[in-house]
PDB file of N, CA and C in Angstrom:
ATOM      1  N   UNK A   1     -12.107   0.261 -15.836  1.00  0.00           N
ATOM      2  CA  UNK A   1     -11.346  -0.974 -15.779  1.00  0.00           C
ATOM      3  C   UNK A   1     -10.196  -0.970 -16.772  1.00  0.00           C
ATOM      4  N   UNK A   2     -10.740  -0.318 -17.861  1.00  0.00           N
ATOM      5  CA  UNK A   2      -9.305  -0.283 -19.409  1.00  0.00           C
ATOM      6  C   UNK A   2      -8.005   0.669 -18.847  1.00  0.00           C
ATOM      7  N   UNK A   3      -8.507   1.313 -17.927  1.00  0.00           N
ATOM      8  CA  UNK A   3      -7.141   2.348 -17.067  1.00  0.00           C
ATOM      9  C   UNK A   3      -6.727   1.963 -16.055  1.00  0.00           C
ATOM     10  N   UNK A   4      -6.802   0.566 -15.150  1.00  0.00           N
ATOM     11  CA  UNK A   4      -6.722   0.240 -13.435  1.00  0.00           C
ATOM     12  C   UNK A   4      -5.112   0.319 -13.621  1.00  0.00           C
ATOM     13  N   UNK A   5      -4.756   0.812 -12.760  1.00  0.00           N
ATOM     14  CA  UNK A   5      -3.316   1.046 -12.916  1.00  0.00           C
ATOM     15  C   UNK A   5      -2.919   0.163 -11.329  1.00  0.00           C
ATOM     16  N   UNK A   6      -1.696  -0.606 -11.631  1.00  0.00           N
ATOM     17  CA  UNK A   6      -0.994  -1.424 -10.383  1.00  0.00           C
ATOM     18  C   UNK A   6       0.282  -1.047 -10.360  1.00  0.00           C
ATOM     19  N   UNK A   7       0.650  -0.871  -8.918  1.00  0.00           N
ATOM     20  CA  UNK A   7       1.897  -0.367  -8.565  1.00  0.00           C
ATOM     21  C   UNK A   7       2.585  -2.060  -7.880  1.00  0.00           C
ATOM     22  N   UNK A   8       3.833  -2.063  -7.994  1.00  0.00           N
ATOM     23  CA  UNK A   8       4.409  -2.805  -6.829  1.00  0.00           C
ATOM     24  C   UNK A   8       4.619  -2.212  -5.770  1.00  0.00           C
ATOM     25  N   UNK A   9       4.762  -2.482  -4.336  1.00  0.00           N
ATOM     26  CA  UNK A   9       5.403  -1.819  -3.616  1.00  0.00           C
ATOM     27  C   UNK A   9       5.605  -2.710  -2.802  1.00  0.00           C
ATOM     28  N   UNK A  10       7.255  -2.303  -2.446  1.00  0.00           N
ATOM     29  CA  UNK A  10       8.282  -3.244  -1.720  1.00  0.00           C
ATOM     30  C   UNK A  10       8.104  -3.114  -0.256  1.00  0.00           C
ATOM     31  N   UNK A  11       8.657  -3.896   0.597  1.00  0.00           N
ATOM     32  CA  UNK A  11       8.354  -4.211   2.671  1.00  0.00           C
ATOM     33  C   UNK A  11       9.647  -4.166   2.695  1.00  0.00           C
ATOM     34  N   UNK A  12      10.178  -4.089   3.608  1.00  0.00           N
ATOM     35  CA  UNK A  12      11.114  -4.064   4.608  1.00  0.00           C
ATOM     36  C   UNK A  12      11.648  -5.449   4.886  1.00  0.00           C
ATOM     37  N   UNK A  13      10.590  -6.200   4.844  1.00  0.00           N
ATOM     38  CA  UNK A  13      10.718  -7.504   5.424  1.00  0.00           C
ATOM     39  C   UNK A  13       9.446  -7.866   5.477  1.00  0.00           C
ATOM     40  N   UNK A  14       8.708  -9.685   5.366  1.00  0.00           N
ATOM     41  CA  UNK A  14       7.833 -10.400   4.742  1.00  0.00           C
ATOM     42  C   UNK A  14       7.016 -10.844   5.944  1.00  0.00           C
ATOM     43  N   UNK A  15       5.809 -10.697   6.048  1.00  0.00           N
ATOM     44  CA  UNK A  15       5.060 -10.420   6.931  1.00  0.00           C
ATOM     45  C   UNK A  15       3.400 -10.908   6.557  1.00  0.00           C
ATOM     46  N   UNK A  16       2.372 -10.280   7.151  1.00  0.00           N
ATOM     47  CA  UNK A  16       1.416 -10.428   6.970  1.00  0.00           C
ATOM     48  C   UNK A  16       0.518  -9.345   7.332  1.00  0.00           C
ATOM     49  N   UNK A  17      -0.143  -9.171   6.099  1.00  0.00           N
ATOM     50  CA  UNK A  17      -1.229  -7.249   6.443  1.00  0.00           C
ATOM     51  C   UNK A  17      -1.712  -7.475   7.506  1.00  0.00           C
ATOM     52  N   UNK A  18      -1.520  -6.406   8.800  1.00  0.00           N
ATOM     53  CA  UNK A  18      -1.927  -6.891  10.153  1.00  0.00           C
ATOM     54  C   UNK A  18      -3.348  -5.549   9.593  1.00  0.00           C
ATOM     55  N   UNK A  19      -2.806  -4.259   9.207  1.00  0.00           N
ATOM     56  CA  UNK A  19      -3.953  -3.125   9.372  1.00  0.00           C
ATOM     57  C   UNK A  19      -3.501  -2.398   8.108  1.00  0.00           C
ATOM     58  N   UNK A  20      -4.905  -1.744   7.030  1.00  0.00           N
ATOM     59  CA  UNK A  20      -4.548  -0.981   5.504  1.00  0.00           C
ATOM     60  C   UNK A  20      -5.010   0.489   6.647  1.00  0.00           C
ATOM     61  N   UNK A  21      -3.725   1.364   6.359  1.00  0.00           N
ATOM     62  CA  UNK A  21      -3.633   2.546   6.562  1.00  0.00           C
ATOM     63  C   UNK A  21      -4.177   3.633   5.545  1.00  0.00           C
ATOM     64  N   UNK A  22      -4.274   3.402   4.653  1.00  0.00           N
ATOM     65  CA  UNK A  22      -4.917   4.208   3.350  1.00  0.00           C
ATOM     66  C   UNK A  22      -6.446   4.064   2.631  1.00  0.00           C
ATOM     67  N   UNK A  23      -7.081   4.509   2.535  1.00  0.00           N
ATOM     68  CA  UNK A  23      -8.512   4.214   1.675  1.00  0.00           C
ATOM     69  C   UNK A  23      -8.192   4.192   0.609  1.00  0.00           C
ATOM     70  N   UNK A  24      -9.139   3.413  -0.265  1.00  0.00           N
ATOM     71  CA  UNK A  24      -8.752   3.275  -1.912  1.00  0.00           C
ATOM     72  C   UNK A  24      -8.888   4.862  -2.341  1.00  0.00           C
ATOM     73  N   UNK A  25      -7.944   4.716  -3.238  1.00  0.00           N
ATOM     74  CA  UNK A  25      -8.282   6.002  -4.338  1.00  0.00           C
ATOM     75  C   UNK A  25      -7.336   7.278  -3.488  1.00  0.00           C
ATOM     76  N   UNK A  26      -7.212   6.980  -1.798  1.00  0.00           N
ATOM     77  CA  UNK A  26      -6.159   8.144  -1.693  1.00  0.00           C
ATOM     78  C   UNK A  26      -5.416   8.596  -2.014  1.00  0.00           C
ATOM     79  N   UNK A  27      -4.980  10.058  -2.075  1.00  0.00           N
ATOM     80  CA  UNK A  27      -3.898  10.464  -2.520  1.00  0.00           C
ATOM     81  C   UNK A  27      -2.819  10.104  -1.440  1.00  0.00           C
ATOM     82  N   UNK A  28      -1.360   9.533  -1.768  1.00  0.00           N
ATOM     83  CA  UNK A  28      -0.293   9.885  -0.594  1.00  0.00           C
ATOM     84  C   UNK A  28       0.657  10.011  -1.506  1.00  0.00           C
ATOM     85  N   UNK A  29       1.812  10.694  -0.546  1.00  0.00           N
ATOM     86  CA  UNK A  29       3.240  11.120  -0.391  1.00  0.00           C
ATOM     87  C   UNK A  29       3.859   9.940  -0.336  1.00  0.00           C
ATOM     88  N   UNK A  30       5.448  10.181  -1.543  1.00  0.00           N
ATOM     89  CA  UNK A  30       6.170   8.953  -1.120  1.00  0.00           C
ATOM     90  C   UNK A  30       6.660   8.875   0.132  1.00  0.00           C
ATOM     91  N   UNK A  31       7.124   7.505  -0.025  1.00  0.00           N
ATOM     92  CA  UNK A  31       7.058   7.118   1.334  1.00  0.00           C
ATOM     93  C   UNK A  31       6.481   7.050   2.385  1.00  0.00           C
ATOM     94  N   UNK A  32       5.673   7.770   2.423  1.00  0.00           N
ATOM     95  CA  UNK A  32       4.022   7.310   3.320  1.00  0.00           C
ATOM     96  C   UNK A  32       3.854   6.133   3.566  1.00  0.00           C
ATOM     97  N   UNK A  33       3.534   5.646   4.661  1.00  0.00           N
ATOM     98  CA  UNK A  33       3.005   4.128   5.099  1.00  0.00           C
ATOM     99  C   UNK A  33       2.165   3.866   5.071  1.00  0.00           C
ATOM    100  N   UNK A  34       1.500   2.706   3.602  1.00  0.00           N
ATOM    101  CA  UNK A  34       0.140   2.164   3.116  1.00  0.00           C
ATOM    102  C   UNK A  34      -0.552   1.134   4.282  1.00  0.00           C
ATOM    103  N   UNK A  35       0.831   0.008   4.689  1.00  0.00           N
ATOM    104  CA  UNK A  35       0.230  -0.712   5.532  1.00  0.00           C
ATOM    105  C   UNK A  35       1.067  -1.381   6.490  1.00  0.00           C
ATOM    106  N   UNK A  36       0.091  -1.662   7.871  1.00  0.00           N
ATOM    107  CA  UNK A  36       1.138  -2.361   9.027  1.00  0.00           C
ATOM    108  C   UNK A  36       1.128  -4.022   8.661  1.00  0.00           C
ATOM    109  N   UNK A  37       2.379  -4.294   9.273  1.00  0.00           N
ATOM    110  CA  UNK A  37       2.857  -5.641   8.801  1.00  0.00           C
ATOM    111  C   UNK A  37       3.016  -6.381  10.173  1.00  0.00           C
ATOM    112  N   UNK A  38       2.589  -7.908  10.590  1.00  0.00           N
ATOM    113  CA  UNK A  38       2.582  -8.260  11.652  1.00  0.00           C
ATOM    114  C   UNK A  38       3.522  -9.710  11.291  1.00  0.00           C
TER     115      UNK A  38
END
């Protein structure tokens, strides 16, 4: 918990989490798509 590290990450445009594309703790590539937006 003394290390939880938070990122921001910016949308395109303002929406609502339709589906999380990533499992916690994955590794990804920038720019990779975390999540779909409805």
């Amino acid at each position: 918990e003394a290390m939880k590290m938070e990122n921001e990450v910016a949308a395109p445009k303002s929406g609502t989490v339709a589906q999380i594309i990533v499992s916690k703790g994955a590794v990804v590539e920038t720019g990779a798509p975390l999540v779909v937006l409805s």
